[in-house]
C-alpha atoms as a PDB file:
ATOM      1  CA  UNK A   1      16.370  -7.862  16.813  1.00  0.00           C
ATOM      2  CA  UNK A   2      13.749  -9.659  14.760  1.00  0.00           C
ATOM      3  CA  UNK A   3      13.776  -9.074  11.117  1.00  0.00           C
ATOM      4  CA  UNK A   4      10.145  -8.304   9.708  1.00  0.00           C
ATOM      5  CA  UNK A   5       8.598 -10.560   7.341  1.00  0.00           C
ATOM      6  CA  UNK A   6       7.694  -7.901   4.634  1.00  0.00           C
ATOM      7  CA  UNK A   7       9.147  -4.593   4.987  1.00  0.00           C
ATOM      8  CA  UNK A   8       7.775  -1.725   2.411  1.00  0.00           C
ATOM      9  CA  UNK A   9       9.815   1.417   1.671  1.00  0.00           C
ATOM     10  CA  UNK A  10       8.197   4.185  -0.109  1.00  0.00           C
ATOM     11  CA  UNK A  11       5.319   2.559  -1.611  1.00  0.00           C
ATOM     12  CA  UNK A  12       3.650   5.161  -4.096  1.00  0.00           C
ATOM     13  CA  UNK A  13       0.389   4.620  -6.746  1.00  0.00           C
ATOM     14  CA  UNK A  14      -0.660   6.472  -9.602  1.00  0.00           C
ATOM     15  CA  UNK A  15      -3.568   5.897 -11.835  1.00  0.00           C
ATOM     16  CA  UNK A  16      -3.174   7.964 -15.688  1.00  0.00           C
ATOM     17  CA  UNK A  17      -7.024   9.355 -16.546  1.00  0.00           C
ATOM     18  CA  UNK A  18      -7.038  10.581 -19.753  1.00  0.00           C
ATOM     19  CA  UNK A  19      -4.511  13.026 -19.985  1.00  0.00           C
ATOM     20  CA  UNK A  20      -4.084  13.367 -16.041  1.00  0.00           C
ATOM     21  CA  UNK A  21      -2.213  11.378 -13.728  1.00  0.00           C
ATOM     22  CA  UNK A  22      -3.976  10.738 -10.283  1.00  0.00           C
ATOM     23  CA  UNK A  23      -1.899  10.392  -7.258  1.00  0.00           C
ATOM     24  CA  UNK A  24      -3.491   7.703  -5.288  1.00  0.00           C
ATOM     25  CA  UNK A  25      -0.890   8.119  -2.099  1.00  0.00           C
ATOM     26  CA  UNK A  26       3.124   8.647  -1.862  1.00  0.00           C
ATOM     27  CA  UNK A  27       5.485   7.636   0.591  1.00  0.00           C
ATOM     28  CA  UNK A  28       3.910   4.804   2.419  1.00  0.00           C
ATOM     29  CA  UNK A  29       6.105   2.451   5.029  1.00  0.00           C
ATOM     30  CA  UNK A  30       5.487  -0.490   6.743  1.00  0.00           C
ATOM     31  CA  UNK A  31       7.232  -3.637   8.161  1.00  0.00           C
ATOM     32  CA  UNK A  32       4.880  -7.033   9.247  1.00  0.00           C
ATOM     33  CA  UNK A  33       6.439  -8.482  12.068  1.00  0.00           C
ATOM     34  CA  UNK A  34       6.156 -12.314  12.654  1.00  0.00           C
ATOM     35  CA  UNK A  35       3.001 -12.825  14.918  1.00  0.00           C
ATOM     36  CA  UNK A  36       1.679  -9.632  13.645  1.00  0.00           C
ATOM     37  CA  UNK A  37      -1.801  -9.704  11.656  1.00  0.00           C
ATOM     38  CA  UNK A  38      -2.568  -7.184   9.024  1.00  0.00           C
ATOM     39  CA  UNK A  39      -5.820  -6.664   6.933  1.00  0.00           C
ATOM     40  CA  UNK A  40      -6.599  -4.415   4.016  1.00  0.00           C
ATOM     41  CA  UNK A  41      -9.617  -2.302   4.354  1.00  0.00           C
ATOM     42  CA  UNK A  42     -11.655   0.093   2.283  1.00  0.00           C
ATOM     43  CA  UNK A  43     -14.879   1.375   0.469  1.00  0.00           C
ATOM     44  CA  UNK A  44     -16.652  -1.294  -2.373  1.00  0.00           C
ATOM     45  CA  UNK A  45     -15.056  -0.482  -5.519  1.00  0.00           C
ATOM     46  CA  UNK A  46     -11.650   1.222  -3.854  1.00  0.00           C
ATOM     47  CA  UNK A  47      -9.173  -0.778  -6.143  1.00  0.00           C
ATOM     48  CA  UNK A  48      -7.715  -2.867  -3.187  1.00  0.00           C
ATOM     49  CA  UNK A  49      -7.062  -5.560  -5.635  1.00  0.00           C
ATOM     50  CA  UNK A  50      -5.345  -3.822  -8.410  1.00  0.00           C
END
């Protein structure tokens, strides 16, 4: 078995506004596979940097 070159176990992100805490998304998984090709998408302004 091939071992994956980045393997991500319950990724969560929350932003604090003010007095509330956002919850951007929980429980996220993913392994990148040598070979494999991965790009991150999204709307202009969606904090894909941060």
């Amino acid at each position: 078995m091939v071992q994956p070159l980045l393997k991500v176990t319950d990724l969560a992100k929350s932003y604090s506004v003010g007095q509330q805490t956002l919850q951007a998304f929980q429980h996220i998984n993913f392994d990148i596979q040598p070979g494999e090709c991965v790009a991150l998408v999204g709307s202009l302004g969606a904090a894909k940097a941060q």
